[in-house]
C-alpha atoms as a PDB file:
ATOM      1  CA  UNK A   1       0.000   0.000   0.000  1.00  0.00           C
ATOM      2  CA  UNK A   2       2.770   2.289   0.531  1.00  0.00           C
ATOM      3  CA  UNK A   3       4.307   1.633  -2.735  1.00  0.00           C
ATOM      4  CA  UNK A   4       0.911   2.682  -4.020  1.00  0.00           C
ATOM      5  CA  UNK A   5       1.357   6.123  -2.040  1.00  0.00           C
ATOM      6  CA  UNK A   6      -1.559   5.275   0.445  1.00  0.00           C
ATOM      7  CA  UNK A   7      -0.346   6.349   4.144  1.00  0.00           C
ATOM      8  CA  UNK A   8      -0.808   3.490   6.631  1.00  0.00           C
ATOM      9  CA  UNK A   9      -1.787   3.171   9.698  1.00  0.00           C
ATOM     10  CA  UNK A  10      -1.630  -0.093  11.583  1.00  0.00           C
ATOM     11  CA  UNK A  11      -1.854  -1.823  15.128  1.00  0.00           C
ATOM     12  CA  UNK A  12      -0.941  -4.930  16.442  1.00  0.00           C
ATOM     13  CA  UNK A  13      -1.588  -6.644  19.794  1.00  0.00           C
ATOM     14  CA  UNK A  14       2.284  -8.183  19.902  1.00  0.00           C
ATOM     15  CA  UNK A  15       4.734  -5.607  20.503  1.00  0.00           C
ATOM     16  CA  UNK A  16       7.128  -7.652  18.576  1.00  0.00           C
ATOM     17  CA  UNK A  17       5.371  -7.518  15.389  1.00  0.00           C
ATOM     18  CA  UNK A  18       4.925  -3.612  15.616  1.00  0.00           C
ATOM     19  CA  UNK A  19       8.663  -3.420  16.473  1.00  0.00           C
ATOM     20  CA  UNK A  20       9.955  -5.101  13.438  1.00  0.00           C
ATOM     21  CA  UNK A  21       7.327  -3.287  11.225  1.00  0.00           C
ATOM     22  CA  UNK A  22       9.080   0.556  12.932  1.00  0.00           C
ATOM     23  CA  UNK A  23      12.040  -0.805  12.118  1.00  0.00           C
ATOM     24  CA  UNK A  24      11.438  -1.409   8.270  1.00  0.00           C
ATOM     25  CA  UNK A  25       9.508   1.961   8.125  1.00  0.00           C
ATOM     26  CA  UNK A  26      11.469   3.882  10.298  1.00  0.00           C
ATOM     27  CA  UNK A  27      12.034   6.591   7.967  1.00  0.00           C
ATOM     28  CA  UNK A  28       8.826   6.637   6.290  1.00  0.00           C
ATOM     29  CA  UNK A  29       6.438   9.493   8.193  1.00  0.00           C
ATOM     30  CA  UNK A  30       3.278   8.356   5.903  1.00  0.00           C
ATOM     31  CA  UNK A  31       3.215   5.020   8.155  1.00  0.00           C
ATOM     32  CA  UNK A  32       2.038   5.575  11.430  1.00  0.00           C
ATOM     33  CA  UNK A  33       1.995   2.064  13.886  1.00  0.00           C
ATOM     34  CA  UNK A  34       1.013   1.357  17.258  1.00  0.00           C
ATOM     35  CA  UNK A  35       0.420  -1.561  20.043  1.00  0.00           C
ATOM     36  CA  UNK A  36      -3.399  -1.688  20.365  1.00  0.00           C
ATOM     37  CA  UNK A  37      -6.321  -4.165  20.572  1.00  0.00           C
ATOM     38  CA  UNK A  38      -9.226  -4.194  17.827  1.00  0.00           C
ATOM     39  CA  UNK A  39     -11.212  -2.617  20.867  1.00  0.00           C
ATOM     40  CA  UNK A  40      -8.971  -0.132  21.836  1.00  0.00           C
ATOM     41  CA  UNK A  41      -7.530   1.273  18.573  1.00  0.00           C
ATOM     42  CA  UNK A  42      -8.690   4.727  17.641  1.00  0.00           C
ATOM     43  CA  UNK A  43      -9.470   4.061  13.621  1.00  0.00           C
ATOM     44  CA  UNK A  44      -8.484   6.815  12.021  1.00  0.00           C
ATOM     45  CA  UNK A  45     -10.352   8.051   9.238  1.00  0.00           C
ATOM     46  CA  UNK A  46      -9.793   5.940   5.780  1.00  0.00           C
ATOM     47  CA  UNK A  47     -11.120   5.007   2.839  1.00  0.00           C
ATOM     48  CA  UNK A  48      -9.690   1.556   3.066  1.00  0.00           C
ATOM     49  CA  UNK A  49      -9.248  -1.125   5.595  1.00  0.00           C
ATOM     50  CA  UNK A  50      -7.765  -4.163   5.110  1.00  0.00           C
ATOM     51  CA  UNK A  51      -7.975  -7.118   7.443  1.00  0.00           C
ATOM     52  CA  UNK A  52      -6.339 -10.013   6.001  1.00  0.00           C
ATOM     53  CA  UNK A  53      -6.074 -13.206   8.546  1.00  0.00           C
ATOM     54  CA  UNK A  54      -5.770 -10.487  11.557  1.00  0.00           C
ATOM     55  CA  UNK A  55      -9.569 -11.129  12.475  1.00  0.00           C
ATOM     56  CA  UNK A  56      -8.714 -14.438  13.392  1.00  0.00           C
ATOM     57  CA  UNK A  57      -7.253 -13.171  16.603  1.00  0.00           C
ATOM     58  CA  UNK A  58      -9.953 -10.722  17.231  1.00  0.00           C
ATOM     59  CA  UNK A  59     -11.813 -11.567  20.608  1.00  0.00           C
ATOM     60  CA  UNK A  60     -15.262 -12.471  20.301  1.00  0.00           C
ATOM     61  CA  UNK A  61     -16.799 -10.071  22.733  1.00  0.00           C
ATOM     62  CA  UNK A  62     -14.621  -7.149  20.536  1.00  0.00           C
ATOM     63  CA  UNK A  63     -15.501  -8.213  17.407  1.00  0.00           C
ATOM     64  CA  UNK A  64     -19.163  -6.322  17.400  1.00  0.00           C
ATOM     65  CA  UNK A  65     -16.909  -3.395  18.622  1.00  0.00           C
ATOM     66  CA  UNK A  66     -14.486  -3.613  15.635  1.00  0.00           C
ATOM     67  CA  UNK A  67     -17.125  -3.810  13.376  1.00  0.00           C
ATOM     68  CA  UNK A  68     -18.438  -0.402  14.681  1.00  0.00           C
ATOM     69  CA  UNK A  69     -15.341   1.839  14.978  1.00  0.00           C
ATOM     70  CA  UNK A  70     -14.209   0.311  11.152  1.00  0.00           C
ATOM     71  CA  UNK A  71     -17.248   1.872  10.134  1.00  0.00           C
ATOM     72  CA  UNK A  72     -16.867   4.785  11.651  1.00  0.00           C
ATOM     73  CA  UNK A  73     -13.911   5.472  10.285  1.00  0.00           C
ATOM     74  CA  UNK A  74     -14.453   4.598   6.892  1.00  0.00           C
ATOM     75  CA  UNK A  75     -15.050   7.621   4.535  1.00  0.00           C
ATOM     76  CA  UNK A  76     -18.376   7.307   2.159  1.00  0.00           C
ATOM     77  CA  UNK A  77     -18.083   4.597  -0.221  1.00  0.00           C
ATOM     78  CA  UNK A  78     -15.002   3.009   1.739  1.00  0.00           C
ATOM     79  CA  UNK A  79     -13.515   0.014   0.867  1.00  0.00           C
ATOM     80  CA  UNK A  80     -13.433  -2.732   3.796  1.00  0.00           C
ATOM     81  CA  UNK A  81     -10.880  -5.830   2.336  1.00  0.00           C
ATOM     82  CA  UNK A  82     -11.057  -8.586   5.239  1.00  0.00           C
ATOM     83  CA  UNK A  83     -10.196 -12.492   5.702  1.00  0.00           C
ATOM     84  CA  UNK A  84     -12.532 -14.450   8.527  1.00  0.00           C
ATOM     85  CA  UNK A  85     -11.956 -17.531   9.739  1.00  0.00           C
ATOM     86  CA  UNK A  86     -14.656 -20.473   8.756  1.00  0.00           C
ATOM     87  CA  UNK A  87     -15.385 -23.356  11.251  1.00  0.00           C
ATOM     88  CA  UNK A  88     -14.135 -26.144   9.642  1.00  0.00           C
ATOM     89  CA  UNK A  89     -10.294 -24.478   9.423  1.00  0.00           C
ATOM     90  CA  UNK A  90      -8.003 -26.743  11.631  1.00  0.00           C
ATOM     91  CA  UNK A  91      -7.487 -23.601  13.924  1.00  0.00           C
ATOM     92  CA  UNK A  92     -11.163 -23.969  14.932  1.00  0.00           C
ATOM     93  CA  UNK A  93     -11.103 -27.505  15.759  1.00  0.00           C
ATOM     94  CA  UNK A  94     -10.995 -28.624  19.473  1.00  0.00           C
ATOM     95  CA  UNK A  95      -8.256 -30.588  18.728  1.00  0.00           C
ATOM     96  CA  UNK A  96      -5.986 -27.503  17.637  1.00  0.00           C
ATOM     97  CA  UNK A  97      -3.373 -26.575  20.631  1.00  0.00           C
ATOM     98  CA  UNK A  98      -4.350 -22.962  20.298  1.00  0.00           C
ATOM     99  CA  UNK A  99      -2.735 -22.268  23.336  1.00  0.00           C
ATOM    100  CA  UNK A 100       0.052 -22.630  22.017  1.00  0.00           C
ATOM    101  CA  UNK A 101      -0.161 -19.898  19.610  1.00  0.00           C
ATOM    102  CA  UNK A 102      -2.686 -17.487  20.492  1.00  0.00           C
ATOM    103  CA  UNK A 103      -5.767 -18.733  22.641  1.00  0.00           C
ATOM    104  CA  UNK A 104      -8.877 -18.499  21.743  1.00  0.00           C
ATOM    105  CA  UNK A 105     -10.041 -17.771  17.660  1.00  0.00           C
ATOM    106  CA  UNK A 106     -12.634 -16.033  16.032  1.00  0.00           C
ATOM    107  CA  UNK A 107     -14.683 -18.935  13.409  1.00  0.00           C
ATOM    108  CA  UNK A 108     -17.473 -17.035  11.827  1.00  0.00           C
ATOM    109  CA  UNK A 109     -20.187 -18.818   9.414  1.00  0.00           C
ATOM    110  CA  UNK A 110     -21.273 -16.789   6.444  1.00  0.00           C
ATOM    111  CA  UNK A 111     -24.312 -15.643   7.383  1.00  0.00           C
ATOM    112  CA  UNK A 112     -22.762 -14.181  10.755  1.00  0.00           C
ATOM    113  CA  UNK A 113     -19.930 -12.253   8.486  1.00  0.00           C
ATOM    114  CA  UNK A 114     -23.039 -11.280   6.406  1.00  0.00           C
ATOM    115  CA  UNK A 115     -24.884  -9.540   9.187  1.00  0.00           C
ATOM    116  CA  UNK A 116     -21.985  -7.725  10.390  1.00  0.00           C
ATOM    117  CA  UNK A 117     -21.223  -6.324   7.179  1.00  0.00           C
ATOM    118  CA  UNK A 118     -25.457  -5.121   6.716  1.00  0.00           C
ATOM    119  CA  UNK A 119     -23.831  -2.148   6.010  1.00  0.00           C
ATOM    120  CA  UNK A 120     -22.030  -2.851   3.027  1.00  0.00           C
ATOM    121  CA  UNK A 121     -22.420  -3.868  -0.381  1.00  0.00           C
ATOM    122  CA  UNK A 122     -20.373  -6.905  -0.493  1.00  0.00           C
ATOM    123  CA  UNK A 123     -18.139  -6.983  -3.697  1.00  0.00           C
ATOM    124  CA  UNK A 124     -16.915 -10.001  -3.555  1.00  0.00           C
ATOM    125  CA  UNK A 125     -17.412 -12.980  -0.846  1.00  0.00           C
ATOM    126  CA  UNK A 126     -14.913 -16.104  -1.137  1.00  0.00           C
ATOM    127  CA  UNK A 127     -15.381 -19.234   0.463  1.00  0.00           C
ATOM    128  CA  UNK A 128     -11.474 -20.960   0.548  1.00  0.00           C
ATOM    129  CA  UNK A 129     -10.979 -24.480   1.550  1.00  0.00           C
ATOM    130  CA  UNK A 130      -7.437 -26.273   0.811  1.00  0.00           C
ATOM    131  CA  UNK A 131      -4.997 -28.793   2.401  1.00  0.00           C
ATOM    132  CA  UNK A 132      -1.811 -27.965   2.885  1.00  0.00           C
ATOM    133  CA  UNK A 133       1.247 -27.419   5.422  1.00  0.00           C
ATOM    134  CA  UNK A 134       2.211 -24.554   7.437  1.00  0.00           C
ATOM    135  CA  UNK A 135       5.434 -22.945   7.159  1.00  0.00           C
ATOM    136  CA  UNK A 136       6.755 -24.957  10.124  1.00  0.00           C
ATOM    137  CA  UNK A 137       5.861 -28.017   8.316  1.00  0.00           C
ATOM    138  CA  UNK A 138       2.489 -29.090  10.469  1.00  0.00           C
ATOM    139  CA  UNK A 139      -0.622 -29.931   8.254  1.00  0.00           C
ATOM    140  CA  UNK A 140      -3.228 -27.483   8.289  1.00  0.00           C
ATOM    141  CA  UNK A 141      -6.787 -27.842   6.424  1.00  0.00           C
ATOM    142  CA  UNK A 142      -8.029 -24.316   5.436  1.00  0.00           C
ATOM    143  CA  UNK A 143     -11.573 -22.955   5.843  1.00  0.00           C
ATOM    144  CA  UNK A 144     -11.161 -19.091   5.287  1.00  0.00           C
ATOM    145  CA  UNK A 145     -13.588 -16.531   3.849  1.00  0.00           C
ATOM    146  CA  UNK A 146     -12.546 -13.347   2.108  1.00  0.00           C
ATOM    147  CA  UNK A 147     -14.344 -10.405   1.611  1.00  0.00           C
ATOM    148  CA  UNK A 148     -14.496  -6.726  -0.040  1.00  0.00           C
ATOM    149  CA  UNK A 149     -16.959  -4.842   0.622  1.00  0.00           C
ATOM    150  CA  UNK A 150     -17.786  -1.028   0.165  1.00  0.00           C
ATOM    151  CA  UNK A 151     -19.570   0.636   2.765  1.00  0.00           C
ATOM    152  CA  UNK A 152     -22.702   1.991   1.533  1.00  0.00           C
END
């Protein structure tokens, strides 16, 4: 997005994450990052958000919250690109140690992502399901929806 001369602003829960990202754009004033929750983050205005695989880790009594503010801060006609997880993705299984990566995830059906977006006119509304391996080799089956929507 930056190569595209959008200015960015982004949060992340783990400090570590928002510490290497300062340190690739440390000399780039038209990226602006911070430490914050999806609850706690002030959205600044925008006329995109993206939220690709990050709503996984959303909690579930913030998510209703999220929804809200990302509204709010989307100018008329903005553009809302997001990934949700689906409940048949191995991270939603009881079975999945999610301790020991995050804790609890967020596994929306369609018709829930549907609602939350009323406000939108969805664009486009993917339903991905693959088998595969994660990067550190463990198999992993995929149940992910992707959206764009633009708020109406």
């Amino acid at each position: 997005l930056r190569a595209a001369g959008y200015i960015v602003h982004a949060f992340d829960i783990n400090e570590q994450a928002i510490t290497l990202c300062v340190a690739r754009y440390k000399n780039d004033s038209n990226v602006s990052l911070c430490v914050d929750s999806f609850g706690s983050y002030l959205y600044p205005s925008a006329s995109l958000i993206v939220a690709d695989a990050s709503l996984f880790f959303c909690p579930a009594d913030e998510f209703e919250l999220f929804i809200n503010k990302m509204q709010q801060s989307l100018e008329p006609h903005g553009v809302f690109c997001g990934a949700f997880l689906g409940a048949r993705d191995t991270m939603s299984s009881p079975e999945f140690d999610s301790e020991k990566y995050w804790g609890e995830v967020l596994v929306l059906s369609s018709e829930e992502i549907k609602s939350a977006l009323s406000k939108f006119e969805i664009h486009q509304f993917i339903e991905h399901e693959s088998d595969g391996f994660t990067s550190n080799g463990e198999a992993h089956h995929w149940h992910i929806y992707s959206v764009v929507a633009k708020l109406i």
